[in-house]
Protein backbone atom coordinates (compact mmCIF):
# COMPACT_ATOMS: atom_id res chain seq x y z
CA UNK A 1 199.60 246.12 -42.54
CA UNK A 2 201.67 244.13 -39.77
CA UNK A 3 203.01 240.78 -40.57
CA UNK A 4 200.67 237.81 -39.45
CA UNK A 5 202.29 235.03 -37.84
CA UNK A 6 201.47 231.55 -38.61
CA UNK A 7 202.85 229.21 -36.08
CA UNK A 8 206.14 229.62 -33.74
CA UNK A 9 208.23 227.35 -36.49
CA UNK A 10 211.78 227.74 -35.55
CA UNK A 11 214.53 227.83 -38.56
CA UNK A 12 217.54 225.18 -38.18
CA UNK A 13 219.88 227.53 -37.56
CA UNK A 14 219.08 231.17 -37.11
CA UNK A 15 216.14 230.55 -34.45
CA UNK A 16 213.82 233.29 -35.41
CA UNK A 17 210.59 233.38 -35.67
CA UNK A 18 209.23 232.64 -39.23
CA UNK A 19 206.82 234.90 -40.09
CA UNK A 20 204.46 234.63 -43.32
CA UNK A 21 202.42 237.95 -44.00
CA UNK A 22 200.25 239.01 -47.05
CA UNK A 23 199.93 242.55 -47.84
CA UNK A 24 198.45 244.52 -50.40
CA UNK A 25 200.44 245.46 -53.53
CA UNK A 26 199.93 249.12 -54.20
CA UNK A 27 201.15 252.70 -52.63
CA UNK A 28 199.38 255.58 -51.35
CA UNK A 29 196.59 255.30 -48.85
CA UNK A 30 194.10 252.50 -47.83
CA UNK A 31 190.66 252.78 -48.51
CA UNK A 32 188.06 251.82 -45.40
CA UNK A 33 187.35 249.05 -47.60
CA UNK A 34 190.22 247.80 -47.80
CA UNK A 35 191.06 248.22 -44.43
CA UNK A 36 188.05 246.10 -43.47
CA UNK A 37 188.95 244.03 -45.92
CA UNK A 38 192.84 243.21 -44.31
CA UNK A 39 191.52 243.33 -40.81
CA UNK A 40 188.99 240.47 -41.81
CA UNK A 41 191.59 238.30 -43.57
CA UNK A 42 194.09 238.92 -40.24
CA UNK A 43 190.76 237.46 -37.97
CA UNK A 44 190.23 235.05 -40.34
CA UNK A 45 193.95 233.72 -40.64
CA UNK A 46 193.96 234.10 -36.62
CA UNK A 47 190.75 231.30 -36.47
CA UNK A 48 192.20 229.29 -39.00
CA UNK A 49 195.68 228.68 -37.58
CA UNK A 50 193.73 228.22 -34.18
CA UNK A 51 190.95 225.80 -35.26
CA UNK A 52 193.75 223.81 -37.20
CA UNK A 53 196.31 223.48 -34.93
CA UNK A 54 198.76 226.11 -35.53
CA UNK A 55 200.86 227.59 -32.74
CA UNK A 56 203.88 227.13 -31.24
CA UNK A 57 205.62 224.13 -31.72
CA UNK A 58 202.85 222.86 -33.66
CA UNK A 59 201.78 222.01 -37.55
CA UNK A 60 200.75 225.21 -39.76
CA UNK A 61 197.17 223.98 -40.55
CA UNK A 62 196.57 226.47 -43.27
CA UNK A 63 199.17 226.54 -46.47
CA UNK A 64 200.61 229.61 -47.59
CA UNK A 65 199.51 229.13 -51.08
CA UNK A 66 196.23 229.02 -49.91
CA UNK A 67 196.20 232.31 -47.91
CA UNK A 68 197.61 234.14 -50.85
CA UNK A 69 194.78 232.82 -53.14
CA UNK A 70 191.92 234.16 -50.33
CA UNK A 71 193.74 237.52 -50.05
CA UNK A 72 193.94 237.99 -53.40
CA UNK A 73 190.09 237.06 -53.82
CA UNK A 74 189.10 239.87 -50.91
CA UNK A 75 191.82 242.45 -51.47
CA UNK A 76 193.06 241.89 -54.98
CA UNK A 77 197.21 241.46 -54.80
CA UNK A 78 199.18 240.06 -52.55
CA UNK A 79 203.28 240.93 -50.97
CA UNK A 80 205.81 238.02 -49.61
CA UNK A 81 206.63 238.08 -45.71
CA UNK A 82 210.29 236.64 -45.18
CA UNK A 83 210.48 236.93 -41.37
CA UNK A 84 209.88 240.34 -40.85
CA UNK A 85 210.65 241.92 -44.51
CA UNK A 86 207.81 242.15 -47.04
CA UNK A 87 208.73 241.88 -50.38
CA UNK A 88 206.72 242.36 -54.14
CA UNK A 89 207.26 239.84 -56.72
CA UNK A 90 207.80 241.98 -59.73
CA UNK A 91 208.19 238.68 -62.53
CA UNK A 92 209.77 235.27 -62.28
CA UNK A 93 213.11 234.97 -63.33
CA UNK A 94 213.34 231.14 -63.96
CA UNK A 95 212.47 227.57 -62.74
CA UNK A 96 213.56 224.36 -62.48
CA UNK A 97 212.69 220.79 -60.43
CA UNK A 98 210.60 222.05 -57.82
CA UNK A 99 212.66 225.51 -57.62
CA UNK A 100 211.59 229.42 -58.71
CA UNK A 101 213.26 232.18 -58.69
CA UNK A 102 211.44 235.62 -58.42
CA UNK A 103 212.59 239.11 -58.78
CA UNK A 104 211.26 241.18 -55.56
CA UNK A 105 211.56 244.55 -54.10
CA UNK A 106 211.29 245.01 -50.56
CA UNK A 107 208.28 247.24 -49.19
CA UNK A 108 210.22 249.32 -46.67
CA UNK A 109 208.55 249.43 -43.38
CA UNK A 110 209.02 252.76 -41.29
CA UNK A 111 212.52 251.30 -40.06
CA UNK A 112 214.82 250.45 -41.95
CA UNK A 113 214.20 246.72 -42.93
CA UNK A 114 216.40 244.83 -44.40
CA UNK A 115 219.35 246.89 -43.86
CA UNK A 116 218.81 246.51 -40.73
CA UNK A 117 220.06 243.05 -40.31
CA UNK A 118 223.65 243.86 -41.73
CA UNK A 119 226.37 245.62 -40.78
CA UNK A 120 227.89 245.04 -44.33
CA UNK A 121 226.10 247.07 -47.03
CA UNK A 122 227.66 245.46 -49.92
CA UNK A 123 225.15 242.82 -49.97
CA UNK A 124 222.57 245.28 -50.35
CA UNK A 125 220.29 246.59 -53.30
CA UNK A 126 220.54 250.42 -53.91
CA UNK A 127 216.84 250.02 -55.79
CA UNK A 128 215.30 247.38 -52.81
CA UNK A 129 215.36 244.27 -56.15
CA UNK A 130 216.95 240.98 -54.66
CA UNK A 131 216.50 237.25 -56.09
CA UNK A 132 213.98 235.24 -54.19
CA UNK A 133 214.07 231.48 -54.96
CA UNK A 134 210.96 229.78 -53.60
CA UNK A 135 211.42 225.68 -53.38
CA UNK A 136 208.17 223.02 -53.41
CA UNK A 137 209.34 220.48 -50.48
CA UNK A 138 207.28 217.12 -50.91
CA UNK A 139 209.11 214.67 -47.84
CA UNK A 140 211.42 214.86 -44.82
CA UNK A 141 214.64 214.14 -47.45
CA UNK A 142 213.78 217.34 -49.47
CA UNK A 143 213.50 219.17 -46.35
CA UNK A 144 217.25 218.22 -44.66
CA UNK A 145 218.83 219.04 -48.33
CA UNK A 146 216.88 222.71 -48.05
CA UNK A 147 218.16 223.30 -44.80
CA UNK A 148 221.55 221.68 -45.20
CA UNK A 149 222.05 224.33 -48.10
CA UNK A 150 220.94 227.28 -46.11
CA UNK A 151 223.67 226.03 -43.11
CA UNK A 152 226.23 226.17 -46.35
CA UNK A 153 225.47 228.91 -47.93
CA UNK A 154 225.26 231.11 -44.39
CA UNK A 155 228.92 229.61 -43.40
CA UNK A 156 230.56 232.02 -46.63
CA UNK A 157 231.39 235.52 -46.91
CA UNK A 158 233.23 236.70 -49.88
CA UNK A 159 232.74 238.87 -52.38
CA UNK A 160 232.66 235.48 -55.42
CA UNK A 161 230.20 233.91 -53.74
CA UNK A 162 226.48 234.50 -53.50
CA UNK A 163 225.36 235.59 -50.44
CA UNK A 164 221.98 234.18 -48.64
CA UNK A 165 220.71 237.34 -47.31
CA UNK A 166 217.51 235.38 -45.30
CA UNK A 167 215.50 232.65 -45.77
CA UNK A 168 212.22 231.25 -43.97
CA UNK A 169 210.91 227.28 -44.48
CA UNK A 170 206.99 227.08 -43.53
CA UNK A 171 204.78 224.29 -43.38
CA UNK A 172 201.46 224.31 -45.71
CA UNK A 173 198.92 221.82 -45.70
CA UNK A 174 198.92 219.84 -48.96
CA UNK A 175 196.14 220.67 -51.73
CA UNK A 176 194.41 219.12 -54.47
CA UNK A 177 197.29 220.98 -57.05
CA UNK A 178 200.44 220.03 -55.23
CA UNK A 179 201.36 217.69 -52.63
CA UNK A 180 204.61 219.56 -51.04
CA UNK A 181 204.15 219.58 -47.39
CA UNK A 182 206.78 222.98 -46.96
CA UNK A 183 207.64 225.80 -48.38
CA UNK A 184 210.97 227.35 -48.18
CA UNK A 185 212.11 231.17 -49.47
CA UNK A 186 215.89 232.03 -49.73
CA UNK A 187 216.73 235.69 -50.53
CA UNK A 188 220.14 236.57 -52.35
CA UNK A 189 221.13 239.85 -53.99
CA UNK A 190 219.76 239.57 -57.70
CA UNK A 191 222.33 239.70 -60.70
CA UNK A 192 220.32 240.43 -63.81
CA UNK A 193 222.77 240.22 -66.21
CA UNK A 194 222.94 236.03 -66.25
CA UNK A 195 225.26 233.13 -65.93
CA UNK A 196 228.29 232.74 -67.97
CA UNK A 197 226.25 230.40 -69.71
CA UNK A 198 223.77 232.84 -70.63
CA UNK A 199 226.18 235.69 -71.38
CA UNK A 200 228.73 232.50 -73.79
CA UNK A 201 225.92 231.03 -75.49
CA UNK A 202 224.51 235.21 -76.48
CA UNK A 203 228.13 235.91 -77.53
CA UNK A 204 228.07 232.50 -79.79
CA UNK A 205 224.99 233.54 -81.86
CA UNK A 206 226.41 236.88 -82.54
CA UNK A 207 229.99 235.42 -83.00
CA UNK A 208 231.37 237.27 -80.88
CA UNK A 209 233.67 235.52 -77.93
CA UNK A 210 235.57 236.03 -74.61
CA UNK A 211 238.57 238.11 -74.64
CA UNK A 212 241.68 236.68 -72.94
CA UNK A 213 241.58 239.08 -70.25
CA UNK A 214 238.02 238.86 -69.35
CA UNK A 215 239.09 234.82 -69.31
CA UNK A 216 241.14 235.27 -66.77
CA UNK A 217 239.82 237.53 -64.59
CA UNK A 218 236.77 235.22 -64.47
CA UNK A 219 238.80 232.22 -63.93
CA UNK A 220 241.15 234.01 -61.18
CA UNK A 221 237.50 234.88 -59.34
CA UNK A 222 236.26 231.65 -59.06
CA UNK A 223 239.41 230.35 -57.93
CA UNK A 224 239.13 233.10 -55.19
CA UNK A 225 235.82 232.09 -54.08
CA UNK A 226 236.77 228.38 -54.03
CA UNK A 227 240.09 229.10 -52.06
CA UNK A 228 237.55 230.22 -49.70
CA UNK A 229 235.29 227.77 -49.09
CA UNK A 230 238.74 225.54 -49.42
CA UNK A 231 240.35 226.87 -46.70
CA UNK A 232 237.21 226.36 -44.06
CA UNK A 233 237.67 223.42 -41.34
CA UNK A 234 236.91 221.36 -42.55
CA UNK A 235 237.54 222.54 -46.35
CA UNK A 236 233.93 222.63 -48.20
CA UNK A 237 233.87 221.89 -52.03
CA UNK A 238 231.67 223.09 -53.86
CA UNK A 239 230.77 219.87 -56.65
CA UNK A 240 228.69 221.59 -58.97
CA UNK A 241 231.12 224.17 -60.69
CA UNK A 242 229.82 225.19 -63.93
CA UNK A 243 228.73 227.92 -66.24
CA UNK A 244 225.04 228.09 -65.16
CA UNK A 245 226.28 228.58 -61.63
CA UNK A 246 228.50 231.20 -62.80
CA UNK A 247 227.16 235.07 -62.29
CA UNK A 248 228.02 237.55 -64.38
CA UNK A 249 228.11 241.40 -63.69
CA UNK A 250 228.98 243.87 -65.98
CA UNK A 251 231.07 246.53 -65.02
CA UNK A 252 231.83 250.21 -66.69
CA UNK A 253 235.92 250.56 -67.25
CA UNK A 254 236.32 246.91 -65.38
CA UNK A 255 236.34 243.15 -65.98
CA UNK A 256 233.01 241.65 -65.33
CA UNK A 257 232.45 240.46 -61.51
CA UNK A 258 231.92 236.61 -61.26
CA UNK A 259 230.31 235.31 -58.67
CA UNK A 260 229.43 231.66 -57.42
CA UNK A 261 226.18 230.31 -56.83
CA UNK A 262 224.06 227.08 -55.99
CA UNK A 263 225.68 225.37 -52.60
CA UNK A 264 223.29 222.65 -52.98
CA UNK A 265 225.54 220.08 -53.51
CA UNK A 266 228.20 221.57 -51.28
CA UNK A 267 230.16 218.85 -48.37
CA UNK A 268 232.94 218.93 -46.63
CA UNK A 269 235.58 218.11 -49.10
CA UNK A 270 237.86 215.07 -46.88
CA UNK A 271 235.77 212.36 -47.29
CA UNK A 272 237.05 208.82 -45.31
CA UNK A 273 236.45 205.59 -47.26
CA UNK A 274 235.61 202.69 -45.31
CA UNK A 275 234.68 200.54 -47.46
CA UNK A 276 234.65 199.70 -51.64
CA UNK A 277 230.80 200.55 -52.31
CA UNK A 278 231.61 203.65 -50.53
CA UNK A 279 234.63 204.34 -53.21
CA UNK A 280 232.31 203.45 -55.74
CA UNK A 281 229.68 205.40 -54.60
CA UNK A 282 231.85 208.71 -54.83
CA UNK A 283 232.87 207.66 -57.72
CA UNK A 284 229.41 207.44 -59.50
CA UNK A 285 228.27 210.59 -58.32
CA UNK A 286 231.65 212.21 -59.71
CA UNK A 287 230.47 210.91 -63.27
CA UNK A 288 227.03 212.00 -62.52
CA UNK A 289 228.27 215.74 -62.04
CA UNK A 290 230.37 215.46 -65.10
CA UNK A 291 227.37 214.47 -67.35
CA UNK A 292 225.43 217.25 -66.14
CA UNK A 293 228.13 219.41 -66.48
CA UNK A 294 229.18 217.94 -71.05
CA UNK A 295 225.42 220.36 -71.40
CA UNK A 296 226.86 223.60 -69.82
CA UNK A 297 230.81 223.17 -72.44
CA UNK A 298 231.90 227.14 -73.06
CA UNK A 299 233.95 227.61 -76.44
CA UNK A 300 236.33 229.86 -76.16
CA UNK A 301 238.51 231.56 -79.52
């Protein structure tokens, strides 16, 4: 089933089109039923987005949400369009605010999807999984910090930092169970086996700990990564290093990989103080971060 596109919405920076699809979960062939069945939903989506104002340049008058609750009604399951590359939630991996993140596997079209956007195949899954982090936007503010962090997390390529792979923001129409007026989708490459948090707090309860190598090499990572986005002009820091935004890989006959996530809070690190409510400003958001961060300590033997 082709992708069906609701309203011309251009993306802040990489100006293609978003597309939103909904396919049917499942292999093998399709039944005339359910053929009839997706070419009624595509008419149907076609006469909502028209009778609602959808198009280009306009407002999406039918939410996303909503169109995967009436496909799943007539066709039973339903796939994730990011632009052009459908994708199968397989579980959730975690929450938090108005954030998800989903394991997916992409539903390779006759070409060759994804990989077809990237000249690097590092970033790529050898099984099709990736992380898909869907966020709830309720108000214009949400909206510029979404699309700020997609500009920052595009700008960095290194092999300690996450990679955004693609992303697509929508507009839905707000319902009776939540009043977010967008929808945004970010895909990275998925790392299943946790955060240095996750991994330090599993070690703990066994009482087992870090060795000093494995210390190092993790710290000497993230020091790579943040060299990087250091030496960018101008530098970018990242203000929310700590172990839940610390990946952790493990690798056969090698130090675990460590890789940096979450550029939501990511500026330009020279900031110019005019004034002293500006200094104190920085300075209250600096003790903010550090009371977030006395939840995520590590103990190390």
């Amino acid at each position: 089933m082709s992708p069906c596109t609701v309203g011309d919405h251009d993306l802040p920076e990489s100006g293609e089109r978003v597309i939103v699809g909904i396919g049917k979960s499942g292999g093998g062939g399709t039944t005339a039923k359910a053929a009839g069945a997706e070419v009624f939903f595509i008419i149907l989506v076609q006469l909502v987005v028209v009778n609602l104002g959808g198009g280009a340049g306009g407002t999406m008058g039918c939410s996303f949400s909503g169109l995967n609750a009436l496909y799943d009604a007539v066709n039973g399951g339903g796939d994730v369009w990011i632009n052009k590359n459908r994708f199968r939630i397989l579980r959730q991996l975690g929450e938090g605010g108005f954030a998800y993140v989903y394991l997916v596997k992409e539903v390779l079209p006759d070409s060759s999807g994804l990989a077809s956007k990237f000249t690097d195949a590092s970033h790529l899954s050898d099984d099709g999984t990736y992380a898909m982090k869907k966020v709830l936007i309720q108000n214009t503010e949400q909206l510029e910090l979404v699309r700020e962090e997609i500009r920052v997390s595009s700008l960095f390529s290194h092999p300690n930092l996450l990679p955004l792979l693609d992303h697509a923001i929508i507009a839905v129409k707000p319902t009776q169970e939540g009043s977010w007026k967008n929808e945004a989708y970010l895909l990275f490459p998925v790392h299943l086996d946790g955060t240095l948090l996750d991994n330090a707090n599993a070690m703990k309860a066994k009482k087992e700990f870090f060795s000093t190598s494995n210390v190092l090499h993790t710290f000497r990572q993230l020091c790579s990564g943040l060299k990087h986005m250091h030496n960018f002009d101008p530098p970018y820091a990242h203000n929310d290093v700590k172990p839940g935004n610390v990946l952790i890989t493990h690798r056969k006959g090698q130090p675990p990989l460590t890789i940096l996530m979450d550029f939501g809070s990511a500026r330009p690190a020279r900031k110019q103080i005019r004034s002293r409510t500006e200094a104190l400003q920085l300075q209250a958001h600096g003790c903010m971060v550090l009371a977030s961060d006395a939840n995520d300590r590590l103990e190390f033997a």
